[in-house]
Protein backbone atom coordinates (compact mmCIF):
# COMPACT_ATOMS: atom_id res chain seq x y z
CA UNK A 1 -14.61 8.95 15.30
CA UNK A 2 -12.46 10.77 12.12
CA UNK A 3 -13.66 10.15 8.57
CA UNK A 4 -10.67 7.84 8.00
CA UNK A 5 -11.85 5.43 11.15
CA UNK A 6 -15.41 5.49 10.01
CA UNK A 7 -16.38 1.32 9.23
CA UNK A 8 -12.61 0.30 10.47
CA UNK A 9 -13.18 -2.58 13.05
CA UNK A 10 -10.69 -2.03 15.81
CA UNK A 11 -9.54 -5.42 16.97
CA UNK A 12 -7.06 -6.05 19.83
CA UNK A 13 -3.95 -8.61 20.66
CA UNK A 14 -5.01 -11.83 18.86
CA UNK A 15 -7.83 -10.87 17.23
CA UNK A 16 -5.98 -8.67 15.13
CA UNK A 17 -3.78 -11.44 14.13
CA UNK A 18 -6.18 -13.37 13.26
CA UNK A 19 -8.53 -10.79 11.45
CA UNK A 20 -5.53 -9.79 8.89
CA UNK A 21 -5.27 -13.06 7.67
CA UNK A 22 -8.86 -12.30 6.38
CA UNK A 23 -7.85 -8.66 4.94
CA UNK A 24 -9.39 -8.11 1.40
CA UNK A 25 -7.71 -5.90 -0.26
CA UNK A 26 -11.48 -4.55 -2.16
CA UNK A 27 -12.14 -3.33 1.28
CA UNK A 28 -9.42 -1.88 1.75
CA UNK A 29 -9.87 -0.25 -1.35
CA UNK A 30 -13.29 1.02 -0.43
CA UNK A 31 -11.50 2.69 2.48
CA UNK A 32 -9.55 4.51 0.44
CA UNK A 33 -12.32 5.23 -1.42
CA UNK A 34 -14.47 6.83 1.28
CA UNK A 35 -11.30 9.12 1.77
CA UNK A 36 -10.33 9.81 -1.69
CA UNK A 37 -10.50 13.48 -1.32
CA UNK A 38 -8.42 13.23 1.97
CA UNK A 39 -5.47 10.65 0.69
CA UNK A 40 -3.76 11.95 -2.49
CA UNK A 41 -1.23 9.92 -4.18
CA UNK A 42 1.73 11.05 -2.35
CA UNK A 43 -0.18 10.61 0.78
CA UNK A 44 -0.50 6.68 0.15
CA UNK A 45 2.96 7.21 -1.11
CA UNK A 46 4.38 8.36 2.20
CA UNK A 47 1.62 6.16 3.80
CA UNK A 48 3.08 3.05 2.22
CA UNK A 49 6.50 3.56 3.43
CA UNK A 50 6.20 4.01 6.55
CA UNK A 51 4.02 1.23 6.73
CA UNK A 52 7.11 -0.99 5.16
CA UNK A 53 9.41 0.52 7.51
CA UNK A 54 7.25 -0.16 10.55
CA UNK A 55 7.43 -4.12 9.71
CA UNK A 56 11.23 -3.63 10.44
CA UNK A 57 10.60 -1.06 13.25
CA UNK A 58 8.06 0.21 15.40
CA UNK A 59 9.33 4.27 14.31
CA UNK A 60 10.71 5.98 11.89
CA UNK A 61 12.17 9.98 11.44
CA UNK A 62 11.87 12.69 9.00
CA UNK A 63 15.36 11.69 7.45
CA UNK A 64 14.45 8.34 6.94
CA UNK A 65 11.35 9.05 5.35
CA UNK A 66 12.54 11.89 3.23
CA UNK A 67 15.40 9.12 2.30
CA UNK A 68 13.56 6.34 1.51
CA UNK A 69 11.08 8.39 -0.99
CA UNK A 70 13.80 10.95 -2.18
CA UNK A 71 12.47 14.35 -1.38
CA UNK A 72 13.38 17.09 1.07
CA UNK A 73 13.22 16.86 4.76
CA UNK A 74 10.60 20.03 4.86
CA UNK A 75 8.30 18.22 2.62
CA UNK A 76 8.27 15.27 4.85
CA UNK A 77 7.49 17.30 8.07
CA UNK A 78 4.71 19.18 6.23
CA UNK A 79 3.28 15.30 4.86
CA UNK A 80 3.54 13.85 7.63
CA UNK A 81 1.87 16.56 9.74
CA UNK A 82 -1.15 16.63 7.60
CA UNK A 83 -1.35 12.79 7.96
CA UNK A 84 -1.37 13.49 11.78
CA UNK A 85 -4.03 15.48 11.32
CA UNK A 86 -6.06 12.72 9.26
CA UNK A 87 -5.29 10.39 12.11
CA UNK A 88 -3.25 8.07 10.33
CA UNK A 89 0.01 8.86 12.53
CA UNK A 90 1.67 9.78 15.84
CA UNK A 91 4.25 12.00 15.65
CA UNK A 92 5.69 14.91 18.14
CA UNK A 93 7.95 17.80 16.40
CA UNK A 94 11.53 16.27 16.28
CA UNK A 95 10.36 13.21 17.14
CA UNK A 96 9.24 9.47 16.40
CA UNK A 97 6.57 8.58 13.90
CA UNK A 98 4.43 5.53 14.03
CA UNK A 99 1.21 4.79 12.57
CA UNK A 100 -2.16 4.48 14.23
CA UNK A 101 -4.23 1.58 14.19
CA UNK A 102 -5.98 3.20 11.20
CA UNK A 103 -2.83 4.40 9.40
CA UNK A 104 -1.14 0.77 9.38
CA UNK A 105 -4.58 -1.20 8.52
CA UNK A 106 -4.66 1.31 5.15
CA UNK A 107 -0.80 0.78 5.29
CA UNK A 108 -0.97 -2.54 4.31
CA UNK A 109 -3.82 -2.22 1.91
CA UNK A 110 -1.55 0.39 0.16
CA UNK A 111 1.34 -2.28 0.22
CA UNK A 112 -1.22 -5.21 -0.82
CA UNK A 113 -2.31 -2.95 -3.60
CA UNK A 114 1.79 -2.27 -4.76
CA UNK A 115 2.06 -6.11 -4.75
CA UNK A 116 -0.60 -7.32 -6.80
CA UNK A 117 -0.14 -4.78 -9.56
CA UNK A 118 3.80 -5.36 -9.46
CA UNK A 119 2.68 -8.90 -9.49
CA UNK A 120 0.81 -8.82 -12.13
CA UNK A 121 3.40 -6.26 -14.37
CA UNK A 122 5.72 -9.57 -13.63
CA UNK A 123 3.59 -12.07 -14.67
CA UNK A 124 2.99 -10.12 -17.58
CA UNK A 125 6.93 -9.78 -18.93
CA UNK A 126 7.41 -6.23 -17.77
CA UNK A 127 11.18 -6.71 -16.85
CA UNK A 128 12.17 -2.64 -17.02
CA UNK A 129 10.78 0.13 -15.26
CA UNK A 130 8.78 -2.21 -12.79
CA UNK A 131 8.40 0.03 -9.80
CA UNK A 132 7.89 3.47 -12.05
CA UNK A 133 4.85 0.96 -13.98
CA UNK A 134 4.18 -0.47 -10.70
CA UNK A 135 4.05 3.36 -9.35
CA UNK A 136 2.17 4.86 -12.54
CA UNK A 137 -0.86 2.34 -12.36
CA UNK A 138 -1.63 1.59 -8.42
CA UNK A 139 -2.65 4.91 -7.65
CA UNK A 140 -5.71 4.88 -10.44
CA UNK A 141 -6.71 1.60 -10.32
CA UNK A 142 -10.49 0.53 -9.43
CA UNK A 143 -11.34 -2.14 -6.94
CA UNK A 144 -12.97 -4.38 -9.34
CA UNK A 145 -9.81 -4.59 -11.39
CA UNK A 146 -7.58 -4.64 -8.63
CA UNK A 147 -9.57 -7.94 -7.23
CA UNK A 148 -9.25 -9.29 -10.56
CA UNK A 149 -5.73 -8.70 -10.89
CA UNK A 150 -5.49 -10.32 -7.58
CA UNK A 151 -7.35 -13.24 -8.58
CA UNK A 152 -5.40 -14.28 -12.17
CA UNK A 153 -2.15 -13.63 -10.24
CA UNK A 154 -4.02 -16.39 -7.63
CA UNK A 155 -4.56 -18.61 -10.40
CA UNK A 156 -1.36 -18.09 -12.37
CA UNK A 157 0.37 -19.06 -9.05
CA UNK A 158 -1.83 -22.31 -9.26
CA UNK A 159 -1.30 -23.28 -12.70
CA UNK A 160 2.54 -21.74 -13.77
CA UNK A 161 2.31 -24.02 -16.89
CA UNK A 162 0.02 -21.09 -17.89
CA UNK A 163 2.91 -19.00 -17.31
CA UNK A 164 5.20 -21.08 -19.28
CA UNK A 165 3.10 -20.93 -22.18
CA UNK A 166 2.38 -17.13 -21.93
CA UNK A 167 6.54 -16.86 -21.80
CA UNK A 168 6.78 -18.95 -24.53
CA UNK A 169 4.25 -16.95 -26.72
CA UNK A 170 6.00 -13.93 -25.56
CA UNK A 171 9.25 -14.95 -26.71
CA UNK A 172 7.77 -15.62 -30.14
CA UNK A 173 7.37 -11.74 -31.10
């Protein structure tokens, strides 16, 4: 077993289904964590969007990558090469890429993570520049106040009068 599988639970067929309906996104976190030095920030970058793409499609290609993210086709082959080499994707020169079983569970922690802070940058009035903020913040963020942001987003979502109010206030300044 690679560092990046170490304490990931493989689960099969419905298990699986069933078992990311539990995902936290702190554990995730402490994945990441265990890996830091491996994952930089463009890694969970590149990570993260294939991860999207693969909830469209089981593959992707360089192009599409290097597309989606903006940057040059070279820089994408060299990425995702490394991230073969972590274990976090299949890929054969000129080929299809698709994530491993440990590639798409850190995937969609990486995609959890976007959404709660961009969640959170809503909830909070940030109306411009959401995805550079969003971008900026979820790379350095700890797991305590990630699960915190995740929990008053939780709560906002059950009382929006709270919201309302907050809006209200906001509008006053």
């Amino acid at each position: 077993m690679n560092i990046i599988t170490h304490d990931i639970i493989t689960l099969k067929g419905s298990d699986l289904v069933q078992e990311a309906s539990k995902f936290h996104t702190v554990r995730g976190y402490l994945l990441l964590e265990q890996n830091k030095k491996l994952l930089t920030s463009a890694m969970e970058d590149y990570l993260e969007m294939i991860y999207r793409n693969s909830l469209i499609e089981d593959y992707i290609r360089i192009n599409t990558i290097s597309e989606l993210l903006n940057v040059a086709a070279p820089s994408t082959t060299k990425m995702v090469q490394k991230m073969k080499a972590l274990g976090l994707l299949n890929y054969e020169k000129y080929g299809y890429i698709s994530l491993t079983e440990n590639g798409r569970e850190i995937g969609k922690f990486l995609l959890e993570r976007h959404n709660i802070v961009e969640r959170t940058l809503i909830n909070l009035g940030v109306k411009e520049n959401t995805l550079i903020e969003t971008e900026l913040i979820e790379h350095n963020i700890s797991a305590e106040t990630l699960h915190k942001l995740d929990l008053f987003n939780k709560f906002l979502e059950q009382n929006p009068e709270i919201i309302q109010k907050f809006e209200k206030f906001f509008e006053s300044f």
